[in-house]
N, C-alpha and C. Protein backbone atom coordinates (compact mmCIF):
# COMPACT_ATOMS: atom_id res chain seq x y z
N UNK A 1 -2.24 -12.59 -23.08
CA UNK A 1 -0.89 -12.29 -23.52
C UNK A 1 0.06 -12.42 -22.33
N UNK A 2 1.16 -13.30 -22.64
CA UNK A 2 2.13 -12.88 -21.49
C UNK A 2 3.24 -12.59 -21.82
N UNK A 3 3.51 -11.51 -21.69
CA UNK A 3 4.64 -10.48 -21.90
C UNK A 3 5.63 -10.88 -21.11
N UNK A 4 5.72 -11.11 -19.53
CA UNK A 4 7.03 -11.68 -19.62
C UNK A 4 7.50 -13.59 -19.26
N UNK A 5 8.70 -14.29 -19.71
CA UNK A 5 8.77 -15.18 -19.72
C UNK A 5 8.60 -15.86 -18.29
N UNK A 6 8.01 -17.15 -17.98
CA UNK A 6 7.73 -17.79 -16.62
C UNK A 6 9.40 -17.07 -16.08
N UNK A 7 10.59 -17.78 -16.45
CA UNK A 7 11.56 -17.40 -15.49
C UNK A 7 11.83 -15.96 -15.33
N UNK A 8 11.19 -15.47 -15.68
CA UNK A 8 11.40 -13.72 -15.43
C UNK A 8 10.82 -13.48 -14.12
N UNK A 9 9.82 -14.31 -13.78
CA UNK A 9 9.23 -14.24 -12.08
C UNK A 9 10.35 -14.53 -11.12
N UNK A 10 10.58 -13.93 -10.45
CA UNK A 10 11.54 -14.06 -8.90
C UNK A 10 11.66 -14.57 -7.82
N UNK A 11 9.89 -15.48 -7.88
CA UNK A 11 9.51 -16.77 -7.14
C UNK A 11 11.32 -17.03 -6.12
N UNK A 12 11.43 -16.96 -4.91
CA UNK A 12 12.61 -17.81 -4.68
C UNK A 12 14.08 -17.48 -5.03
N UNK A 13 14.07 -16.70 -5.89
CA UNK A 13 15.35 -15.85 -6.05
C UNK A 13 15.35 -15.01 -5.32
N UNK A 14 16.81 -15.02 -4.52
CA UNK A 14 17.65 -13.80 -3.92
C UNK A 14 16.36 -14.14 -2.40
N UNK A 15 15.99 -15.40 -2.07
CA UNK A 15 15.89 -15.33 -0.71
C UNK A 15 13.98 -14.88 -0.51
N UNK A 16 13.58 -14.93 -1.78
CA UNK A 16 12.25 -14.79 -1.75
C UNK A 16 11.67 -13.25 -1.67
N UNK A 17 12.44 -12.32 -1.90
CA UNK A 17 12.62 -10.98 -1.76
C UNK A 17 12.78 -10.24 -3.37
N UNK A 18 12.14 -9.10 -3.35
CA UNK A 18 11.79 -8.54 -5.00
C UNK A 18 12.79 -7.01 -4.38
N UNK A 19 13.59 -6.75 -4.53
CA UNK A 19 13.89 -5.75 -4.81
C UNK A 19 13.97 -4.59 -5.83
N UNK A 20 14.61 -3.52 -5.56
CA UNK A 20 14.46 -2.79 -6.84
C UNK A 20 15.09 -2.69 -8.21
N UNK A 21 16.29 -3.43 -7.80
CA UNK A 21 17.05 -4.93 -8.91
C UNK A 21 16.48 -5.33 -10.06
N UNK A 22 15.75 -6.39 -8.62
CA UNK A 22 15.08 -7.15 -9.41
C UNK A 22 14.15 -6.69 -10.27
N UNK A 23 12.91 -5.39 -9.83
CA UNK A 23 12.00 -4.93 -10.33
C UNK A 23 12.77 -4.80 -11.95
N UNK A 24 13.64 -3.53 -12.17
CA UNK A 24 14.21 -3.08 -12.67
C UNK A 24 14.09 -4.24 -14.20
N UNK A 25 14.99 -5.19 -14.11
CA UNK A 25 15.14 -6.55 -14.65
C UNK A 25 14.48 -7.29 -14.84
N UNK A 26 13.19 -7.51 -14.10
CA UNK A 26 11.81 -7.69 -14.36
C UNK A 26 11.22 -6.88 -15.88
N UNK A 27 11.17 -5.53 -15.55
CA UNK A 27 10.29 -4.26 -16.42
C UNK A 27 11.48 -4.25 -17.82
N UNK A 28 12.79 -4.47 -17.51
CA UNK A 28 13.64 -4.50 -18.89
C UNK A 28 13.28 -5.85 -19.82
N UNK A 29 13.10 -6.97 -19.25
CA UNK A 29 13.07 -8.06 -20.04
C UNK A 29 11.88 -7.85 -20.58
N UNK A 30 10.64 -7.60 -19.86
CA UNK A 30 9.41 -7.31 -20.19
C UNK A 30 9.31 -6.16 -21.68
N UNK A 31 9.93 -5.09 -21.66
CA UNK A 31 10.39 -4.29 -22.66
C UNK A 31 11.10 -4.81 -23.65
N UNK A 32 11.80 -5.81 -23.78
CA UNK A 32 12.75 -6.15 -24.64
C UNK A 32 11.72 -7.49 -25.65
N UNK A 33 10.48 -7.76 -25.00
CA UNK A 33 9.70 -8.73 -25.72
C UNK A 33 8.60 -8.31 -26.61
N UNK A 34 8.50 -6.62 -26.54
CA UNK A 34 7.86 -6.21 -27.14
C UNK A 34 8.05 -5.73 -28.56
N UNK A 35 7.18 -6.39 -29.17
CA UNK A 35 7.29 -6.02 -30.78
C UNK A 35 6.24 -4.86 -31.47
N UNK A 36 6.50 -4.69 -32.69
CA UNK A 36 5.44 -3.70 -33.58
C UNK A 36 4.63 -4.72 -34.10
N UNK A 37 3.02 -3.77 -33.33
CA UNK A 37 2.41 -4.47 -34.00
C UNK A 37 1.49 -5.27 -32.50
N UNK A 38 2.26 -5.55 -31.44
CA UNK A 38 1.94 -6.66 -30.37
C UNK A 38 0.68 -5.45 -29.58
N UNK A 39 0.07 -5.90 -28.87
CA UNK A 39 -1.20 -5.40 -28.28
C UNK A 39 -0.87 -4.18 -27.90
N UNK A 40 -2.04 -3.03 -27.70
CA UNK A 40 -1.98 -1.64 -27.25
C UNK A 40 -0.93 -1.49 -26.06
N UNK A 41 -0.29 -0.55 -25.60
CA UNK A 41 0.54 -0.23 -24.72
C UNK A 41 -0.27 -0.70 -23.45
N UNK A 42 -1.87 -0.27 -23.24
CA UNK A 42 -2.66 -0.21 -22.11
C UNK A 42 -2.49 -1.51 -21.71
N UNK A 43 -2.43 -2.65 -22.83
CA UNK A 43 -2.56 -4.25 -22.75
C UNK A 43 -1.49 -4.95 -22.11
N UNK A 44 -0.45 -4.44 -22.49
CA UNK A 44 0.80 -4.55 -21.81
C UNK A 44 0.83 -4.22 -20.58
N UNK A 45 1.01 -3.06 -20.50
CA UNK A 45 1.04 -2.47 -19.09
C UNK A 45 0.38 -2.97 -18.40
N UNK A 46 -0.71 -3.37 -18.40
CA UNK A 46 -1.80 -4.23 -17.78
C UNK A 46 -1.37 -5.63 -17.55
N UNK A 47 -0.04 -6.42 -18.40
CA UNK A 47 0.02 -7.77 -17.81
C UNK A 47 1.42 -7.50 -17.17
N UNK A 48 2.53 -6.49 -17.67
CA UNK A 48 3.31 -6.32 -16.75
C UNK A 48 2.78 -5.89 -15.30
N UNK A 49 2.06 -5.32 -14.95
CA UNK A 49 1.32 -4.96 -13.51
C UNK A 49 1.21 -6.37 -13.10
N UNK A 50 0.35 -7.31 -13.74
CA UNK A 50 -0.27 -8.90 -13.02
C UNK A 50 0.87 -9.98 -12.41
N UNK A 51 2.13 -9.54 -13.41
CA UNK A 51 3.36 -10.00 -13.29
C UNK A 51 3.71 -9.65 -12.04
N UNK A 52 4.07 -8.02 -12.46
CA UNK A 52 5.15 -7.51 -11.04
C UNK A 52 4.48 -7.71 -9.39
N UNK A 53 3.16 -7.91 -9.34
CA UNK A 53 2.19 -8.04 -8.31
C UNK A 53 2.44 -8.99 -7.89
N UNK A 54 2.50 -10.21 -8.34
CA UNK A 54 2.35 -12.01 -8.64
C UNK A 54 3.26 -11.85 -7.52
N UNK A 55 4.58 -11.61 -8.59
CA UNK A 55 6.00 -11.31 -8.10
C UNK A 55 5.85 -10.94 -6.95
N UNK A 56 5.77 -9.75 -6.26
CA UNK A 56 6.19 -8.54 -5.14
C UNK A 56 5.33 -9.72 -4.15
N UNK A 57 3.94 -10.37 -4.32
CA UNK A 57 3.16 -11.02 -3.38
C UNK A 57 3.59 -12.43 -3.39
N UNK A 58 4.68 -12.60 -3.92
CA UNK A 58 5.32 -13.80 -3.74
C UNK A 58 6.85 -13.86 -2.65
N UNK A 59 7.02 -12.81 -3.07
CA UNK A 59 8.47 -11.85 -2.62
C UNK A 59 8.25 -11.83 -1.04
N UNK A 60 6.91 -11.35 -0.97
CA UNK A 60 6.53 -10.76 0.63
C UNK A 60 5.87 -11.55 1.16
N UNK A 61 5.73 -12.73 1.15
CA UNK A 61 4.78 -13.93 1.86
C UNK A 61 4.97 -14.10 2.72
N UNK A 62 6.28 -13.79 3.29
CA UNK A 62 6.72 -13.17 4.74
C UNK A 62 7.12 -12.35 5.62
N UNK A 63 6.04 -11.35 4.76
CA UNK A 63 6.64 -9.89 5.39
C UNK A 63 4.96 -9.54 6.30
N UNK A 64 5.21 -9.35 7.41
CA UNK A 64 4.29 -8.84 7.94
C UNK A 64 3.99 -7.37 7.87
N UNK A 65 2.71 -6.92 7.99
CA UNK A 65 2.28 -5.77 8.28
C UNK A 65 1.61 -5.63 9.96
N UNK A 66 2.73 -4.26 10.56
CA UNK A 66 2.13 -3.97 12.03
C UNK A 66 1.91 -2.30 12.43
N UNK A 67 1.04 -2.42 13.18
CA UNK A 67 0.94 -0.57 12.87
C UNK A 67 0.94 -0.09 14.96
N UNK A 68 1.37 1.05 14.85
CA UNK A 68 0.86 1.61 15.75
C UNK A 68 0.21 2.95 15.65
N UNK A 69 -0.22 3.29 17.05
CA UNK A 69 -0.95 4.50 17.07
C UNK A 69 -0.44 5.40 17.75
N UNK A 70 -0.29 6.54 17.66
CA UNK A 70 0.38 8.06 18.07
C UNK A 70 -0.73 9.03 18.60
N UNK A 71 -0.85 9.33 19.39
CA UNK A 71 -1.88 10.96 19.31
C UNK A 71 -1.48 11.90 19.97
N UNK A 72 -1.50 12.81 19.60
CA UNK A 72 -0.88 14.42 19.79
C UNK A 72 -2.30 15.02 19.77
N UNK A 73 -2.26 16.18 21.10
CA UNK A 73 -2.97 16.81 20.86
C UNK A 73 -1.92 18.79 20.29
N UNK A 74 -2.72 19.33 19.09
CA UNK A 74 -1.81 20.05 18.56
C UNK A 74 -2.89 21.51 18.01
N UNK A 75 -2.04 22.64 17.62
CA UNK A 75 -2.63 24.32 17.24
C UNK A 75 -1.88 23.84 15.79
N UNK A 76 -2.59 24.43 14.45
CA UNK A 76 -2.25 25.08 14.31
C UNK A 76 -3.50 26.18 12.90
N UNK A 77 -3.03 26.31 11.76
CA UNK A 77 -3.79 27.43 11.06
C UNK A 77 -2.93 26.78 9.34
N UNK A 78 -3.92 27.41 8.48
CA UNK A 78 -3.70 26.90 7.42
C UNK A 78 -3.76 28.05 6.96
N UNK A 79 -2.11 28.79 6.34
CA UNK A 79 -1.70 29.88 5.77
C UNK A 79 -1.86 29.77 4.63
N UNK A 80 -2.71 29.21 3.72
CA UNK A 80 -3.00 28.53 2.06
C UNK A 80 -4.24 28.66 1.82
N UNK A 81 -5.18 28.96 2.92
CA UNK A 81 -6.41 28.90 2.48
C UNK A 81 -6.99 30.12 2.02
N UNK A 82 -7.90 29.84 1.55
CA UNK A 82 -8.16 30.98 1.08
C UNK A 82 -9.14 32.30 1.97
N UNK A 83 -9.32 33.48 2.07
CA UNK A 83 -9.29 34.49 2.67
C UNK A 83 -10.87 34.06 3.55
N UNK A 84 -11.05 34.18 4.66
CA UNK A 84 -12.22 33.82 5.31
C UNK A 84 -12.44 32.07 5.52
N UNK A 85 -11.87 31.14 5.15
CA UNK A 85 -11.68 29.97 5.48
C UNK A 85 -11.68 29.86 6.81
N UNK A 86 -12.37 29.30 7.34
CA UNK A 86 -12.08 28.73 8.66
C UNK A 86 -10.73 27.96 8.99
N UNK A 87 -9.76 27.48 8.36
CA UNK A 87 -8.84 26.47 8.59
C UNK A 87 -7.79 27.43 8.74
N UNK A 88 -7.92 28.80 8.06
CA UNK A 88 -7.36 30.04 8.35
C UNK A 88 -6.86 30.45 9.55
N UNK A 89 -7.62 30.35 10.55
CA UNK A 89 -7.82 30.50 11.87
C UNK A 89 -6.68 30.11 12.73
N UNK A 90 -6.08 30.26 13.88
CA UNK A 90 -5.52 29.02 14.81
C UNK A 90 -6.78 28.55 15.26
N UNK A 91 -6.45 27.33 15.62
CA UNK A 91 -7.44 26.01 15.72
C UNK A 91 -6.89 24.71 15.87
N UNK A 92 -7.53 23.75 17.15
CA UNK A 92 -6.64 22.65 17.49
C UNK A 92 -7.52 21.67 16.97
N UNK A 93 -6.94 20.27 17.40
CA UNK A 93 -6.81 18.81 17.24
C UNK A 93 -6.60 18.39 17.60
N UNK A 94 -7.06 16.62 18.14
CA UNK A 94 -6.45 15.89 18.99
C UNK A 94 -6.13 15.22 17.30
N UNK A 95 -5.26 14.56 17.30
CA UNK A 95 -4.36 14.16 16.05
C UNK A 95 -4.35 12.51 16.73
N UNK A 96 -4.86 11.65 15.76
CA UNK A 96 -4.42 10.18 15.75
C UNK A 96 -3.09 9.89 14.76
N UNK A 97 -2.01 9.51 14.54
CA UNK A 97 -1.16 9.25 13.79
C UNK A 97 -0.47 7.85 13.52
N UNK A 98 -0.91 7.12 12.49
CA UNK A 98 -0.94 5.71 12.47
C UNK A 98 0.40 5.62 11.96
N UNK A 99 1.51 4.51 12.15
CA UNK A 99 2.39 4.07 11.62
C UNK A 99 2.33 2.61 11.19
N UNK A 100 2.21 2.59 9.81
CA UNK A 100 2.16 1.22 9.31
C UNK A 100 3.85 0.54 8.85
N UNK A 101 4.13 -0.49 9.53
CA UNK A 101 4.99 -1.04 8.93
C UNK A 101 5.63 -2.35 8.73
N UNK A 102 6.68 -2.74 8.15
CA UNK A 102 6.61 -3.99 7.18
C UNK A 102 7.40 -4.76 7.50
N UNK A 103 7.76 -5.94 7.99
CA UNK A 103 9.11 -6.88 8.10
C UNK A 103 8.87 -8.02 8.68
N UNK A 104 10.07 -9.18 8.03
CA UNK A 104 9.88 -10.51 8.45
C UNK A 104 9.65 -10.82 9.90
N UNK A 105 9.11 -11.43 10.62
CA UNK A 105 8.95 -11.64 12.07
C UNK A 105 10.57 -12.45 12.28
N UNK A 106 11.28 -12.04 13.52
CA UNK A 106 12.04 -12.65 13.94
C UNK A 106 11.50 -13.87 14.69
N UNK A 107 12.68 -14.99 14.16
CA UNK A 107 12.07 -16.31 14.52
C UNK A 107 12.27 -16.35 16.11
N UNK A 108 12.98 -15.78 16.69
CA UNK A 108 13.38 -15.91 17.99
C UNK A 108 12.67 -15.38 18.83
N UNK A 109 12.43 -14.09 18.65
CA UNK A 109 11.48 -13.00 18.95
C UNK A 109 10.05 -13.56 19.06
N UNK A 110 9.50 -13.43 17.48
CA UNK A 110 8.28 -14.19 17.07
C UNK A 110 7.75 -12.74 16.97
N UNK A 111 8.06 -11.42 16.50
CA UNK A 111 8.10 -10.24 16.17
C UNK A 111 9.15 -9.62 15.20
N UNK A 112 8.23 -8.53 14.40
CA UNK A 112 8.88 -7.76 13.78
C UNK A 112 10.25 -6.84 14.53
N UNK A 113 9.73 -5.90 14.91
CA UNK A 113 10.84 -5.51 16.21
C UNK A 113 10.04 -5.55 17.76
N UNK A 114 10.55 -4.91 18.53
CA UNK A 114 10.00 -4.49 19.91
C UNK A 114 9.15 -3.15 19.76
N UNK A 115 7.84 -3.17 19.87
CA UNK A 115 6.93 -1.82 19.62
C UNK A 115 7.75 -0.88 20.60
N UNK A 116 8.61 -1.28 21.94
CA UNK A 116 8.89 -0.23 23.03
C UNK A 116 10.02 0.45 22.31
N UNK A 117 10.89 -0.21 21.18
CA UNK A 117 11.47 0.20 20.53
C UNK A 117 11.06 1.14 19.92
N UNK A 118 10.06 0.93 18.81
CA UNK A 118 9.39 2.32 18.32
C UNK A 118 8.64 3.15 18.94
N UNK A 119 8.69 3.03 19.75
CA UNK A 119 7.96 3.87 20.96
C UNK A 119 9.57 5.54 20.79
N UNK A 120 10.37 4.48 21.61
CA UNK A 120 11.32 5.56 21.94
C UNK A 120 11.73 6.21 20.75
N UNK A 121 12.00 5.60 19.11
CA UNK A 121 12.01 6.61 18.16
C UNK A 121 10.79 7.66 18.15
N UNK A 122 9.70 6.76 18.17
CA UNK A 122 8.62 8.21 17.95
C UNK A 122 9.08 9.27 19.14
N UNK A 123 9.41 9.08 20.00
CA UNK A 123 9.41 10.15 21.38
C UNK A 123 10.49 11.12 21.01
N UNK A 124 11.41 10.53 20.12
CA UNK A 124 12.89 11.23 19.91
C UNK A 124 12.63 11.99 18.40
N UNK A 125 12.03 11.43 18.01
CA UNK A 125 12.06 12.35 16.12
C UNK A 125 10.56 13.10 15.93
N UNK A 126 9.52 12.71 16.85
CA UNK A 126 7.98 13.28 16.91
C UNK A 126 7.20 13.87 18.14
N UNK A 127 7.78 13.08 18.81
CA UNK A 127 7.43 13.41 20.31
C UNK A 127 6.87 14.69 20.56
N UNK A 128 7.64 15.91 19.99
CA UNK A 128 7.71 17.38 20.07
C UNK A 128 6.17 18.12 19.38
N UNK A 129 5.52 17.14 18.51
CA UNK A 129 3.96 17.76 17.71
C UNK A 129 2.98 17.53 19.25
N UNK A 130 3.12 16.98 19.74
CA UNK A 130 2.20 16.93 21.42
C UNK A 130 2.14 18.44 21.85
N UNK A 131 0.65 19.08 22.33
CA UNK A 131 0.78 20.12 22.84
C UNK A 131 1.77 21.40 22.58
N UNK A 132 1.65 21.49 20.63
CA UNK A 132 3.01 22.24 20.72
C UNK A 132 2.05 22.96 19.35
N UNK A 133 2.61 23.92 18.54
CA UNK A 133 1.80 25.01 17.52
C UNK A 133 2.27 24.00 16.22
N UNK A 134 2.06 23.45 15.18
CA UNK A 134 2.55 22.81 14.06
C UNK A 134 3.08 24.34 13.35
N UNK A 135 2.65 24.63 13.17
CA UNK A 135 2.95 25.79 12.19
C UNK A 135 4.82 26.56 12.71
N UNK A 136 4.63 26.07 13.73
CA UNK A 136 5.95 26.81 14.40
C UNK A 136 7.47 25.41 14.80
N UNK A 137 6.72 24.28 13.73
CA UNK A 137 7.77 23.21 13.90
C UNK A 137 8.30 23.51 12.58
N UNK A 138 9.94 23.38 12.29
CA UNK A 138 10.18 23.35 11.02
C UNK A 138 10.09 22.35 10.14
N UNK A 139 9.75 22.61 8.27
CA UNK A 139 9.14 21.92 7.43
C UNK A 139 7.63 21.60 7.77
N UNK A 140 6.95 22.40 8.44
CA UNK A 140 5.28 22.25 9.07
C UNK A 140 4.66 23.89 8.82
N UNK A 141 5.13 24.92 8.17
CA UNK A 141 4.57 25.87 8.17
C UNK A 141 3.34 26.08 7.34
N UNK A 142 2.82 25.14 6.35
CA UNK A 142 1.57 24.94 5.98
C UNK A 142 1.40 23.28 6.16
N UNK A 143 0.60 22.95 7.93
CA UNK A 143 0.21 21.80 8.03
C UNK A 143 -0.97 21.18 8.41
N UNK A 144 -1.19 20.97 6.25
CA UNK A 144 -2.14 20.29 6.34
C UNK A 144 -1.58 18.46 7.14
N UNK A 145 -2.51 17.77 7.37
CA UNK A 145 -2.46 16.49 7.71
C UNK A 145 -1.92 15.95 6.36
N UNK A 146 -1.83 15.85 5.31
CA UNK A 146 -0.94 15.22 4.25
C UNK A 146 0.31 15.69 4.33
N UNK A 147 0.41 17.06 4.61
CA UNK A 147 1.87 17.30 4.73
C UNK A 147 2.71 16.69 5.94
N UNK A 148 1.59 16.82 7.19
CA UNK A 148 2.22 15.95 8.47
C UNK A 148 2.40 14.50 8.38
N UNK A 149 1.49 14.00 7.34
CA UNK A 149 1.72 12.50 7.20
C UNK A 149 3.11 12.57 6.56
N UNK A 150 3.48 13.28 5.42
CA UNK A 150 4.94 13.19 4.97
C UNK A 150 6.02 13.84 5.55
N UNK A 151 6.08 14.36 6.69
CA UNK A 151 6.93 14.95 7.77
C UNK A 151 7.00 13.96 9.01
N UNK A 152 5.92 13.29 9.01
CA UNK A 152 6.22 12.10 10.15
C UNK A 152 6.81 11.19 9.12
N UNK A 153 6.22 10.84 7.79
CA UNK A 153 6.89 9.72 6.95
C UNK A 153 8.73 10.05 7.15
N UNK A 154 9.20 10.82 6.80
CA UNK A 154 10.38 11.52 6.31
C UNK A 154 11.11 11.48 7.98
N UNK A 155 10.88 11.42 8.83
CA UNK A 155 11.59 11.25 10.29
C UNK A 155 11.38 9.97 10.43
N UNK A 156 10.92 9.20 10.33
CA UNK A 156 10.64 8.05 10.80
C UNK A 156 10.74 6.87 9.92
N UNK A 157 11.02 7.00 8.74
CA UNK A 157 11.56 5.82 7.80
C UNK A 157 12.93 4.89 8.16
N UNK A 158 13.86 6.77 8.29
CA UNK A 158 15.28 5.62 9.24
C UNK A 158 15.43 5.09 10.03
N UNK A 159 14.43 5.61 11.18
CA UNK A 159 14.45 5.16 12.60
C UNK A 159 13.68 3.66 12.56
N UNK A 160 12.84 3.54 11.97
CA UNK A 160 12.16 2.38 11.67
C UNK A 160 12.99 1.15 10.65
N UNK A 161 13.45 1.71 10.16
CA UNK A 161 14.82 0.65 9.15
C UNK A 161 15.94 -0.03 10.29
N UNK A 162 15.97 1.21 10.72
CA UNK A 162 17.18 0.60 11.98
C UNK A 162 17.08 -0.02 13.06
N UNK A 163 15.26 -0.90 13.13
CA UNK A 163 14.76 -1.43 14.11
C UNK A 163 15.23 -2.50 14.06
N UNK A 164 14.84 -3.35 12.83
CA UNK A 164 15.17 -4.60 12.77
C UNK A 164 15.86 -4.75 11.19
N UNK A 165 16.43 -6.11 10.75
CA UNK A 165 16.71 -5.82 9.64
C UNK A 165 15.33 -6.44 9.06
N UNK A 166 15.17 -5.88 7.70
CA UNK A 166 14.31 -5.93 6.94
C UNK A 166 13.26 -5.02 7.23
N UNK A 167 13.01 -4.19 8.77
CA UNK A 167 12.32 -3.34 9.05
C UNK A 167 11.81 -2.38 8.02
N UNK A 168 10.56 -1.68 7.54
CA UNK A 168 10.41 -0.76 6.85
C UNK A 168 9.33 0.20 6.98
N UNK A 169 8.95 1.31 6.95
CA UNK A 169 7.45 2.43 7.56
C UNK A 169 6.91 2.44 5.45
N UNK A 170 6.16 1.52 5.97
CA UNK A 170 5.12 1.66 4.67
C UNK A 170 4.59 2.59 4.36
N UNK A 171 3.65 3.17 5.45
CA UNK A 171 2.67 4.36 5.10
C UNK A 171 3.01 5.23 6.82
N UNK A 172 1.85 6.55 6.66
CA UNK A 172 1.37 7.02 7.96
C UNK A 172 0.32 7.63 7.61
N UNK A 173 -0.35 7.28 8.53
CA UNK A 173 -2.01 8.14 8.13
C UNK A 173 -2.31 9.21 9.65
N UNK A 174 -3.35 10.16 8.99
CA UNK A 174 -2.89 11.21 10.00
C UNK A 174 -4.61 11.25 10.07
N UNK A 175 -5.70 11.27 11.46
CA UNK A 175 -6.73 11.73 11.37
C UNK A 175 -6.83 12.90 12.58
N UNK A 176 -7.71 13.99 11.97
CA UNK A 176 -8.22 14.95 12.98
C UNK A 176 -9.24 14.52 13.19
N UNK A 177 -9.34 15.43 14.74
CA UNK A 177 -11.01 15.17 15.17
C UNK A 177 -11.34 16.56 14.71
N UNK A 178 -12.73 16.60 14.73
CA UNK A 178 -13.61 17.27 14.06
C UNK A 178 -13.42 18.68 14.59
N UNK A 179 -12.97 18.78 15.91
CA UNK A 179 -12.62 20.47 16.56
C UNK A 179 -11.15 20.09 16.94
């Protein structure tokens, strides 16, 4: 079944780039072809996904992915756990903190941005989790590593946008060591 029409793909429109526009206008036309009667919702949904994918991996054929690495060594205690938990405790970590992120390579450059660049944002918006209590940074008073992954996400999206244009922080992944 194909739910939406060949020109509904974005192949090359707007610069080879899928925005949220486009998505948008994509998922409406796709909706607007559906009749009573036409395959289970699951069936659909299932070829709009093959579509919007096609799309987005057509969109990004020139978007690189580059990551760096962060490590903090850090205290702190998990005020959520439950009574006798060890995570309860204060208790440290050396903390690895990955930053994954996304953008066209400058042709001049022959890079996304300058890593020394993101260097000095991390030092200015994160810098401060090094040798310091998490629990006593604000928005960190229960920090688990998912919550720190979305507290480094949430500082570091703008700073990373404003690297280069098209710049973007995809993900962050956060690992402890074992003590």
């Amino acid at each position: 079944m194909d739910v939406l029409p060949e020109d509904a793909r974005i192949e090359g429109e707007n610069g080879g780039r899928m925005n949220s526009a486009d998505f948008v206008k994509l998922a409406t036309e796709a909706l607007r072809r559906i009749e009573p009667g036409d395959a289970p919702l699951f069936v659909w949904i299932d070829a709009l996904e093959r579509d919007v994918v096609a799309a987005s991996a057509a969109a990004n054929r020139e978007r690189m992915l580059v990551s760096r690495d962060y490590s903090a060594a850090s205290a702190h205690r998990l005020p959520r756990v439950p009574a006798g938990h060890k995570c309860g405790n204060m208790h440290g970590h050396a903390l690895k903190i990955r930053l994954v992120c996304q953008g066209p390579i400058d042709d001049r450059m022959g890079w996304v941005f300058d890593f020394a660049d993101l260097d000095a944002a991390w030092s200015l918006h994160c810098g401060h989790l090094d040798h310091h209590t998490l629990n006593e940074i604000e928005g960190l008073d229960n920090p688990t590593s998912e919550i720190l992954a979305r507290w480094v996400f949430n500082r570091m999206a703008g700073p990373v946008a404003n690297l280069a244009s098209g710049a973007c922080l995809v993900s962050v992944g956060v690992a402890e060591s074992d003590r």
